[in-house]
N, C-alpha and C. Protein backbone atom coordinates (compact mmCIF):
# COMPACT_ATOMS: atom_id res chain seq x y z
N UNK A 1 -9.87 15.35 29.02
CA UNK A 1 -10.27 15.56 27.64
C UNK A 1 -10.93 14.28 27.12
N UNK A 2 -11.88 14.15 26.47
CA UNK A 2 -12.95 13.52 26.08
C UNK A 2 -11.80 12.67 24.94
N UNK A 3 -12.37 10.82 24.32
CA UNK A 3 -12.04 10.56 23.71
C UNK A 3 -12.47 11.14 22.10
N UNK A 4 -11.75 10.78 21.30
CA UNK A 4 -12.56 11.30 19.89
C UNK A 4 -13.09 9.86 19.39
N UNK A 5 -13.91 9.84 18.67
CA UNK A 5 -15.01 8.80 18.31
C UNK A 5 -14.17 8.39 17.00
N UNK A 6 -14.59 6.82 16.25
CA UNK A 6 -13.93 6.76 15.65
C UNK A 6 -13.95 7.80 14.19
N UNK A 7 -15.60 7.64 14.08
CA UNK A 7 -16.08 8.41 12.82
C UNK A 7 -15.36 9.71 13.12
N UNK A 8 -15.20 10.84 13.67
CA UNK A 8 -14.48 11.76 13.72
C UNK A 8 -13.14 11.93 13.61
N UNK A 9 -12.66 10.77 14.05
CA UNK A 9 -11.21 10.31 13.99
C UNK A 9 -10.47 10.21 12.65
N UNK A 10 -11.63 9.70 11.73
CA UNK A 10 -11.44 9.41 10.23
C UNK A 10 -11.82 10.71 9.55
N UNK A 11 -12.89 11.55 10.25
CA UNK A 11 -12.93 12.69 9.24
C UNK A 11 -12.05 13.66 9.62
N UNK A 12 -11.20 13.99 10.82
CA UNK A 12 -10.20 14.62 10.94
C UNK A 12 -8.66 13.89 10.19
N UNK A 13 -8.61 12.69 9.83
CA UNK A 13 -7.45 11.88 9.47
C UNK A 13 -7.53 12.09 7.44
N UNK A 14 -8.99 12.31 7.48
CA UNK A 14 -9.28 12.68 5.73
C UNK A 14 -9.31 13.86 5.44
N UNK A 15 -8.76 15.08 5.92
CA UNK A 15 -8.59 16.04 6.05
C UNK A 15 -6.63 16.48 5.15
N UNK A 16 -6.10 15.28 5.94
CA UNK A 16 -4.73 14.66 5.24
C UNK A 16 -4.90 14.11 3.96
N UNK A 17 -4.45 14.86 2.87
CA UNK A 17 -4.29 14.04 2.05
C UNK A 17 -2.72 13.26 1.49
N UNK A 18 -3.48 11.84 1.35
CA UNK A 18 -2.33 10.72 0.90
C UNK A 18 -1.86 10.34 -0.42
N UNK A 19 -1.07 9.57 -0.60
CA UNK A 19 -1.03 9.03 -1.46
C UNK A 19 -1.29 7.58 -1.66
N UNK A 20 -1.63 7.04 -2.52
CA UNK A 20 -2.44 5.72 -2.45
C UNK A 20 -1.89 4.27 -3.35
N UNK A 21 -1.53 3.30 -2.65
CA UNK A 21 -0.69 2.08 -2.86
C UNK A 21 -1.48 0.82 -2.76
N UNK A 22 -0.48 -0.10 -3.55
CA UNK A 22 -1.64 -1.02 -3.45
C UNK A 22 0.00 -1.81 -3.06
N UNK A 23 -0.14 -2.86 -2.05
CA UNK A 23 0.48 -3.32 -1.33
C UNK A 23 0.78 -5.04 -1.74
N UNK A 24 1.80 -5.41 -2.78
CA UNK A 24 1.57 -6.68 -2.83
C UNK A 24 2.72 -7.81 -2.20
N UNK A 25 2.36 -9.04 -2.38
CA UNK A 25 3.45 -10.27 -1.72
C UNK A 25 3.20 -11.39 -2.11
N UNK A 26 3.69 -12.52 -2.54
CA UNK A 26 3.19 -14.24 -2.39
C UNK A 26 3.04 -14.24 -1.32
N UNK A 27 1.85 -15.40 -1.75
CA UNK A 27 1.48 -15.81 -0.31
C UNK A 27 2.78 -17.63 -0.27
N UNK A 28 2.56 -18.59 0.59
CA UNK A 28 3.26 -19.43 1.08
C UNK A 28 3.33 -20.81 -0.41
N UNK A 29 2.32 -20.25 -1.01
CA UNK A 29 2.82 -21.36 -2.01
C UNK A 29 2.98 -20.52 -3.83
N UNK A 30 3.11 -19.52 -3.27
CA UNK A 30 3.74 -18.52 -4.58
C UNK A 30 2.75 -17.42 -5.70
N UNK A 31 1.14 -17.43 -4.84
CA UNK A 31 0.42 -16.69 -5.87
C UNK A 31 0.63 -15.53 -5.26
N UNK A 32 0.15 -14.70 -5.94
CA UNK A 32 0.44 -12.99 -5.35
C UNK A 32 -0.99 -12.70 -4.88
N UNK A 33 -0.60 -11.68 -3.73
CA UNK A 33 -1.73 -11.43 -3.49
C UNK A 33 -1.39 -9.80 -3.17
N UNK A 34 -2.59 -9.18 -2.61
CA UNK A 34 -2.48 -7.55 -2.74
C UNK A 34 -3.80 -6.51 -1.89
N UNK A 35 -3.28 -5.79 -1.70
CA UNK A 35 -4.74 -4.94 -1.23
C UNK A 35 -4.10 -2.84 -1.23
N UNK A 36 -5.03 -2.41 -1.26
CA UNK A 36 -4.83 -1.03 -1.21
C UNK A 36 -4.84 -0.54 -0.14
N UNK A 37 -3.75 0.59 -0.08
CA UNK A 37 -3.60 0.86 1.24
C UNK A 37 -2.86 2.71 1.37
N UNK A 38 -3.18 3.45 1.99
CA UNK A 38 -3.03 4.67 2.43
C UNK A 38 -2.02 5.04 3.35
N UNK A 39 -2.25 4.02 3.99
CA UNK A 39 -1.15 4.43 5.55
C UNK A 39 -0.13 4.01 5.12
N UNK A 40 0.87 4.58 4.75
CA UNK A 40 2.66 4.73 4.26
C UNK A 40 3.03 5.42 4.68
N UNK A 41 4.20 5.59 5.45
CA UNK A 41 5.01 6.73 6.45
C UNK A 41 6.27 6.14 6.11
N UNK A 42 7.31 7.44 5.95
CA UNK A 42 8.65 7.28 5.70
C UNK A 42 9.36 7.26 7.64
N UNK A 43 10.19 6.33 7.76
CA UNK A 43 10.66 6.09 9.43
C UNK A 43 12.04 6.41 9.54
N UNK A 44 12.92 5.96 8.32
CA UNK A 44 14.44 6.05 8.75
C UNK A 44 15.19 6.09 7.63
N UNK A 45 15.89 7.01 7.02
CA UNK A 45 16.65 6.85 6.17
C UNK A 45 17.74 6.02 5.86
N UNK A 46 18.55 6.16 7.32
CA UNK A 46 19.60 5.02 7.59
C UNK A 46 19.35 4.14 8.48
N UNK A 47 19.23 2.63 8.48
CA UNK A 47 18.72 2.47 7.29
C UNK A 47 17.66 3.31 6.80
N UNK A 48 17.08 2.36 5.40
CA UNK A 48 16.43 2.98 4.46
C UNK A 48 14.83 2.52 5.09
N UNK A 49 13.79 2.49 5.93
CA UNK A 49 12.51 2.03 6.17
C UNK A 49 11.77 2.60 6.08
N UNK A 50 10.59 1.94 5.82
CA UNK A 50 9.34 2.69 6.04
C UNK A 50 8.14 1.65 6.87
N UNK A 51 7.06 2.15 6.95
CA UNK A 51 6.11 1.22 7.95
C UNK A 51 4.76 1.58 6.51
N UNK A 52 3.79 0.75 6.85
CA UNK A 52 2.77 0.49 6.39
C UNK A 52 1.57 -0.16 7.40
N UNK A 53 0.51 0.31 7.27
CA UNK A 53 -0.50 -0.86 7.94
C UNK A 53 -1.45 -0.92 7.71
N UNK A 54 -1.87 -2.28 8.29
CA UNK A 54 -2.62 -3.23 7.74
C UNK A 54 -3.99 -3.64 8.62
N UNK A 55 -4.90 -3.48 8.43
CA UNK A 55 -6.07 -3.95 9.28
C UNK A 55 -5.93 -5.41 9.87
N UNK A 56 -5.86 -5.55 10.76
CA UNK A 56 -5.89 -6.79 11.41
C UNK A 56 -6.74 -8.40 10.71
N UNK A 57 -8.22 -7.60 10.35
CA UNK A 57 -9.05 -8.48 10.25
C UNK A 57 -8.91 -9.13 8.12
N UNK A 58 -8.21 -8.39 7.76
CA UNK A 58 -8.26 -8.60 6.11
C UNK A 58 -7.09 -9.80 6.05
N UNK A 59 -7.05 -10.56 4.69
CA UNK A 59 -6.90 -11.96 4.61
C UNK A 59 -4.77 -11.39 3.94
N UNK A 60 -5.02 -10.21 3.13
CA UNK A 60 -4.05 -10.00 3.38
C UNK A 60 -2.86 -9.87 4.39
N UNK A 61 -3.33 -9.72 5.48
CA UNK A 61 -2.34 -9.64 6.40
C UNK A 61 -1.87 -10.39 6.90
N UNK A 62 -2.03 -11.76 6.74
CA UNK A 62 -1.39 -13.42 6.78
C UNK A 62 -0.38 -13.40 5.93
N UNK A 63 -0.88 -12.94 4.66
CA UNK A 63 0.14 -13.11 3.72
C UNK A 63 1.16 -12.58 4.12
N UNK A 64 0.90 -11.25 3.97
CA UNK A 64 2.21 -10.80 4.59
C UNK A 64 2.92 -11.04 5.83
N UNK A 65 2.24 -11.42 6.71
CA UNK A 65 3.18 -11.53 7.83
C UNK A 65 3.75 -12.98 7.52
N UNK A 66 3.52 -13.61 6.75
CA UNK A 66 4.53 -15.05 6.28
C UNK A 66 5.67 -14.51 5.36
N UNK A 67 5.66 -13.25 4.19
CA UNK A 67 6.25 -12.86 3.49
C UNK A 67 7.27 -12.40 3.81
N UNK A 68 8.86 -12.92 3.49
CA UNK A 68 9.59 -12.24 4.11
C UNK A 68 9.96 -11.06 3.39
N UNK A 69 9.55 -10.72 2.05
CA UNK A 69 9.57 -9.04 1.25
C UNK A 69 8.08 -8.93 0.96
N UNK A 70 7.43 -7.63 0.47
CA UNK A 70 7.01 -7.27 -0.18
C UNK A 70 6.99 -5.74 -1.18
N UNK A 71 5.92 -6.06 -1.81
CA UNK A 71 6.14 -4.80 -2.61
C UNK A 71 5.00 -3.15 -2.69
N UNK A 72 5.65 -2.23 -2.41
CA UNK A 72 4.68 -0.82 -2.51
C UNK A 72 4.65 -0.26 -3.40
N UNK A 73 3.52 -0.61 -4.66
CA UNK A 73 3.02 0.11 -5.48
C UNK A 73 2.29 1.54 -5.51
N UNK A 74 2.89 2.35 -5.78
CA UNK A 74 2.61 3.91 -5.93
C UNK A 74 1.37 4.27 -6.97
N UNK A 75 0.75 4.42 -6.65
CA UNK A 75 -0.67 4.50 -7.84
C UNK A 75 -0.52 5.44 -8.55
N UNK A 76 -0.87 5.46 -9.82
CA UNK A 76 -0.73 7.04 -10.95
C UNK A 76 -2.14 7.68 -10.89
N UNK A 77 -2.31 8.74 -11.11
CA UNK A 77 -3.97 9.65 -11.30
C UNK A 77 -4.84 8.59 -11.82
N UNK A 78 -4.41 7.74 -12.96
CA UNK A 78 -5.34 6.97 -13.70
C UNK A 78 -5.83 5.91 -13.11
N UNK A 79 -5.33 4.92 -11.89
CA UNK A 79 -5.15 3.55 -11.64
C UNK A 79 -6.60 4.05 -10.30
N UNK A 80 -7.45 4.82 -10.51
CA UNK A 80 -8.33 4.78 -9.06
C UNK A 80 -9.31 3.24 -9.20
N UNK A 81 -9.39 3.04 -10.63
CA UNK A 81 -10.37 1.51 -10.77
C UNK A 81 -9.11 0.25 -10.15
N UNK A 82 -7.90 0.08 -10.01
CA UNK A 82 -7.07 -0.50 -9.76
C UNK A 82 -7.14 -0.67 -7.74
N UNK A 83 -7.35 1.21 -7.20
CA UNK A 83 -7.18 1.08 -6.17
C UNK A 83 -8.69 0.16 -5.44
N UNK A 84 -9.48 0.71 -6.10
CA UNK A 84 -10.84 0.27 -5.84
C UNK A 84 -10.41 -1.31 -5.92
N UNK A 85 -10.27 -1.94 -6.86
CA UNK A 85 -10.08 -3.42 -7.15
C UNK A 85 -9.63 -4.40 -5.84
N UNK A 86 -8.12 -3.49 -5.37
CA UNK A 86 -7.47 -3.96 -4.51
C UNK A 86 -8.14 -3.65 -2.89
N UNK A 87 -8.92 -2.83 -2.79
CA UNK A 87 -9.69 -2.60 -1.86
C UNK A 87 -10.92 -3.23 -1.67
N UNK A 88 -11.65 -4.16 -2.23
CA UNK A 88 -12.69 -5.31 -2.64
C UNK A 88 -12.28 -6.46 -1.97
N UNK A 89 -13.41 -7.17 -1.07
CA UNK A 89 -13.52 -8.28 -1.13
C UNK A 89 -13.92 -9.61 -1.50
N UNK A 90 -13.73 -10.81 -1.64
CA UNK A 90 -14.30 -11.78 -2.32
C UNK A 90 -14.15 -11.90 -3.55
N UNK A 91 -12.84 -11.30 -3.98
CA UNK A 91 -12.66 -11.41 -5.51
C UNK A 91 -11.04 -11.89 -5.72
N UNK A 92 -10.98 -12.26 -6.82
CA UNK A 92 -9.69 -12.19 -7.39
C UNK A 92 -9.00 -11.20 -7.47
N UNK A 93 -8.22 -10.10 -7.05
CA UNK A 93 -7.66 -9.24 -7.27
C UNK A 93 -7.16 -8.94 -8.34
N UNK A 94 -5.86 -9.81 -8.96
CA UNK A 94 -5.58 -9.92 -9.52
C UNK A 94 -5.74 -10.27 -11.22
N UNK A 95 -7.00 -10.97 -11.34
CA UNK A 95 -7.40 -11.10 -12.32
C UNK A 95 -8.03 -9.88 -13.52
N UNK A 96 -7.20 -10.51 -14.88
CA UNK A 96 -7.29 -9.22 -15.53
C UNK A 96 -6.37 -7.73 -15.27
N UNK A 97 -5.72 -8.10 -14.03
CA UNK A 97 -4.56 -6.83 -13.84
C UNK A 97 -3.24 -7.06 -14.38
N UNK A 98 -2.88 -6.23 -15.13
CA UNK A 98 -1.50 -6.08 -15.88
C UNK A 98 -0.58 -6.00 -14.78
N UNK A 99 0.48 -7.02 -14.46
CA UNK A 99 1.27 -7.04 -13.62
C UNK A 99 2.83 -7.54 -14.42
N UNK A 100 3.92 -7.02 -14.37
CA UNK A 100 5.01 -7.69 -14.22
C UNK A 100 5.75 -8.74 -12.67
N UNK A 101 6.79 -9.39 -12.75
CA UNK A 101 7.12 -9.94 -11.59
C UNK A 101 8.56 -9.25 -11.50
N UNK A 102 8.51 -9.03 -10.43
CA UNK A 102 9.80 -7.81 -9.91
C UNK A 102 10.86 -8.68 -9.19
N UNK A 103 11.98 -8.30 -8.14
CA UNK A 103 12.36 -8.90 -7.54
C UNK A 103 12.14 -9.62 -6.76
N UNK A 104 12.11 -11.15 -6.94
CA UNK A 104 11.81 -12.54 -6.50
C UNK A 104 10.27 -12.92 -6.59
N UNK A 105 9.71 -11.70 -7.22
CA UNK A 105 8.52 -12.63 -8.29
C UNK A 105 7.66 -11.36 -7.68
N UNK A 106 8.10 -10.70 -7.08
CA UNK A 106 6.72 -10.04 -6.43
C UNK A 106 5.93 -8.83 -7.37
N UNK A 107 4.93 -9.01 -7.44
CA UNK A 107 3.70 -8.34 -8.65
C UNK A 107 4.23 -6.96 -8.10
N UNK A 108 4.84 -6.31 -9.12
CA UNK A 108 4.72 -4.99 -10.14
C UNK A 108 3.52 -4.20 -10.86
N UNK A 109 2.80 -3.93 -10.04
CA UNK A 109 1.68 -3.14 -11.22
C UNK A 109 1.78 -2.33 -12.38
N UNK A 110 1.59 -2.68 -13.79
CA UNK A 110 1.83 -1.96 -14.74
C UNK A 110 1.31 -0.17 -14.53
N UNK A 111 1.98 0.29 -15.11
CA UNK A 111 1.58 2.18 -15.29
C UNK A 111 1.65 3.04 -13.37
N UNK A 112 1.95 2.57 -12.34
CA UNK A 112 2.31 2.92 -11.15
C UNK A 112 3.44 3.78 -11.22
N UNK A 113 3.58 4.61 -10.67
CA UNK A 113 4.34 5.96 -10.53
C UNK A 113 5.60 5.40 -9.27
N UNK A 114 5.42 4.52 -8.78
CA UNK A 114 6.85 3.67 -8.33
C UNK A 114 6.74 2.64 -7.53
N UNK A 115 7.71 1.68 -7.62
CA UNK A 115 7.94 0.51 -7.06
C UNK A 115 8.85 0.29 -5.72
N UNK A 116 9.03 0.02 -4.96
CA UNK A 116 9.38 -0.17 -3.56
C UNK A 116 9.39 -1.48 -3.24
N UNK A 117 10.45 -1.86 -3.26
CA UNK A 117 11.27 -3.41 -2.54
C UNK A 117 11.60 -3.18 -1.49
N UNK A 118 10.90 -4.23 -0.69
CA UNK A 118 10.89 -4.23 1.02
C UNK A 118 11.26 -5.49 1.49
N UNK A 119 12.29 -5.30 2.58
CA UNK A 119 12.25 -6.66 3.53
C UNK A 119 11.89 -6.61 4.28
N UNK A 120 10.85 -7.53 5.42
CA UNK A 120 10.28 -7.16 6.08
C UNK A 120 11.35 -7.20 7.87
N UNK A 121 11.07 -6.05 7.89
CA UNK A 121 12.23 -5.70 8.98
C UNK A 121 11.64 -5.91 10.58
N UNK A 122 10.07 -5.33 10.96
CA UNK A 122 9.36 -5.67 12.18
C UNK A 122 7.85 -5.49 11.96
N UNK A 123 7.48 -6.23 12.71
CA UNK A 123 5.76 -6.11 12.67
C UNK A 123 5.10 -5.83 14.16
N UNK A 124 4.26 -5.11 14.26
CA UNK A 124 3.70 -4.06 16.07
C UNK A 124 2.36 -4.77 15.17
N UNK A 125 1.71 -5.36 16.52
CA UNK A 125 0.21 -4.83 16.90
C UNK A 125 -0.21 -3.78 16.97
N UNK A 126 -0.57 -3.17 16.72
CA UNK A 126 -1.20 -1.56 17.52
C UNK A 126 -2.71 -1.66 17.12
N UNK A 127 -3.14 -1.40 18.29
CA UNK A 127 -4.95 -1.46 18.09
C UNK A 127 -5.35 -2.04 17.18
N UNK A 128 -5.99 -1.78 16.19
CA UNK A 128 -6.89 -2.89 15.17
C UNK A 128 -6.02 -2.92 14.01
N UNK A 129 -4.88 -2.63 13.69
CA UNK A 129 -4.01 -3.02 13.18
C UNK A 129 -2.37 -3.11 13.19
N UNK A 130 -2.21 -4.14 12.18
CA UNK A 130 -0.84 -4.34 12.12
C UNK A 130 0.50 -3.48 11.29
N UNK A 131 1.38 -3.00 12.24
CA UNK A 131 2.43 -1.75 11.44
C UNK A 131 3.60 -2.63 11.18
N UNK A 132 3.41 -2.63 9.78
CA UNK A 132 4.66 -3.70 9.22
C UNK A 132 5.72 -3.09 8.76
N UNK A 133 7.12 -3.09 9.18
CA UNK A 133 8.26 -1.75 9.35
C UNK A 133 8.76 -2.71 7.41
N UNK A 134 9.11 -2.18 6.81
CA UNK A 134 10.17 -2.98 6.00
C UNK A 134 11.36 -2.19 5.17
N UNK A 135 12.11 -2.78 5.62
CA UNK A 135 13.80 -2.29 5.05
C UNK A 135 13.60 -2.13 3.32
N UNK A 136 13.56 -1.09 3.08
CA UNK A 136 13.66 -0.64 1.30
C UNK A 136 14.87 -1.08 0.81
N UNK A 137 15.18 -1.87 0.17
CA UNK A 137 16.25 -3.02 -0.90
C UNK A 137 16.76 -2.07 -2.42
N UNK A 138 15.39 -2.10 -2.94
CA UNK A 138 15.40 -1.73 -4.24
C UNK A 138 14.34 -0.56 -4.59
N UNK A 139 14.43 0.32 -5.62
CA UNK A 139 12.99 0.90 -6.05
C UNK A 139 13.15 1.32 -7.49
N UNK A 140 12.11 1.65 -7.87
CA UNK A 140 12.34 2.70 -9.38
C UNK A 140 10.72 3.62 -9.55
N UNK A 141 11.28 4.57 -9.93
CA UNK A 141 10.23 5.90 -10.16
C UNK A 141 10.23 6.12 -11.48
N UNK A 142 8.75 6.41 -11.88
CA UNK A 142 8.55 6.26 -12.99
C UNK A 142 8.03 8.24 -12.97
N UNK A 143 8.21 8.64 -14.54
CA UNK A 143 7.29 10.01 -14.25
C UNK A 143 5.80 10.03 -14.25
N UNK A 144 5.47 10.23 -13.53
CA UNK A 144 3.60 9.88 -13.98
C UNK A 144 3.37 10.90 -12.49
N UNK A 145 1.86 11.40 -12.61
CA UNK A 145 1.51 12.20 -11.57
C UNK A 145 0.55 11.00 -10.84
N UNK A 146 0.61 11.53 -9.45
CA UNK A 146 -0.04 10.17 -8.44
C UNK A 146 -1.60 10.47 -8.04
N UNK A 147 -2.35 9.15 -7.96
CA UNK A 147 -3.38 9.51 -7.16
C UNK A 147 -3.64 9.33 -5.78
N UNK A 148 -4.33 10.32 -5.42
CA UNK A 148 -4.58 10.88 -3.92
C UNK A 148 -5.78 10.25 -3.35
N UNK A 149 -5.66 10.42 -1.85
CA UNK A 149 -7.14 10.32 -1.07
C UNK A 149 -7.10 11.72 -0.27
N UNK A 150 -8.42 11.71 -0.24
CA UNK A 150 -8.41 13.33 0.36
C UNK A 150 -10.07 13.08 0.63
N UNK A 151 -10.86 13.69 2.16
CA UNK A 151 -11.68 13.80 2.49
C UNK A 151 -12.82 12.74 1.91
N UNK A 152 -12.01 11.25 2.10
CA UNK A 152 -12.72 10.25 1.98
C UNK A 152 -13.12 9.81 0.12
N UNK A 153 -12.21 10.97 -0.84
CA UNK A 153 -12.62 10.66 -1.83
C UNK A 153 -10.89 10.47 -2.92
N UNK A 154 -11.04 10.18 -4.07
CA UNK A 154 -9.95 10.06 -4.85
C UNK A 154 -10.00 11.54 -5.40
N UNK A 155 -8.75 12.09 -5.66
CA UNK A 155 -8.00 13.28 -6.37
C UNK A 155 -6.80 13.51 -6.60
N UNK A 156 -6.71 13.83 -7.77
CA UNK A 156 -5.38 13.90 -8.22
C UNK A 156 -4.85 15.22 -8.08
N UNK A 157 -3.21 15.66 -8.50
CA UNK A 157 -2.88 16.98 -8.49
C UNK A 157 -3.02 17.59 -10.05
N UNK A 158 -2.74 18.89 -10.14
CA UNK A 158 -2.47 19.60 -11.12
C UNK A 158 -1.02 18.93 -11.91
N UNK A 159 -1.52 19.27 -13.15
CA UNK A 159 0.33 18.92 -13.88
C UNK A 159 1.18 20.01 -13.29
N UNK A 160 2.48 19.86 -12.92
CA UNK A 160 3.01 20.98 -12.42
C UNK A 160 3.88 21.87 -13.96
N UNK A 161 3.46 21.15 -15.11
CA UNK A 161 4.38 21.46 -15.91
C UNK A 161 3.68 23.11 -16.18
């Protein structure tokens, strides 16, 4: 059986729709840093983990792999200029973003549909990126409806009310 190419790989993988996070941590001398991210998979209840990953080649992924927590921000329908932000390079991320500091300082995005405290439990190579496992500590859920990726574009759901 033939390999699948990558471009196909991605339009069969956008076919799935996600939910969409923006992934933050200090870096080694205490500023926060962050990027958006899709790939979130629930791994183990007991413990409590989940995995995330990270492109190899982005500046975030230093950070984190020095970080011994970070944090998974849950995006609301409204925050797609937020996900975009955190998905940009050569910028400040952070600047101009409404953030609180959560447990042990780590950036909280204001109006996010939930927060996720992680320790970082293991980190895999796997092909062009890095799967960073981390032990869930703490969280809180807010009510707000989430925004999605779906066939390479942003969408939200219906109110279910």
């Amino acid at each position: 059986m033939p390999d699948v190419d990558p471009s196909q790989f991605r339009q069969l993988l956008g076919r799935f729709a996600t939910g969409v996070t923006v992934l933050t941590a200090l870096d080694e001398s205490g500023r926060p840093g962050g990027m958006t991210a899709s790939s979130l998979a629930a791994v183990s209840l007991e413990p409590p983990l989940l995995l995330v990953c990270v492109d190899r080649s982005t500046d975030f992924r230093r950070v984190l792999e020095r970080a011994h927590t970070f944090a998974v921000n849950v995006l609301a329908r409204d925050q797609e200029g937020l996900s975009r932000r955190f998905a940009a390079d050569g910028i400040d991320r952070f600047s101009g973003v409404a953030w609180t500091p959560g447990p042990g300082g780590l950036p909280f995005l204001a109006g996010a549909v939930a927060h996720i405290v992680c320790e970082q439990f293991d980190r895999r190579d796997v092909g062009d990126h890095a799967v960073f496992f981390g032990r869930v500590v703490s969280g809180v859920a807010f009510d707000r409806l989430p925004l999605l990726h779906f066939r390479g574009s942003y969408t939200v759901t219906a109110d279910p009310a």
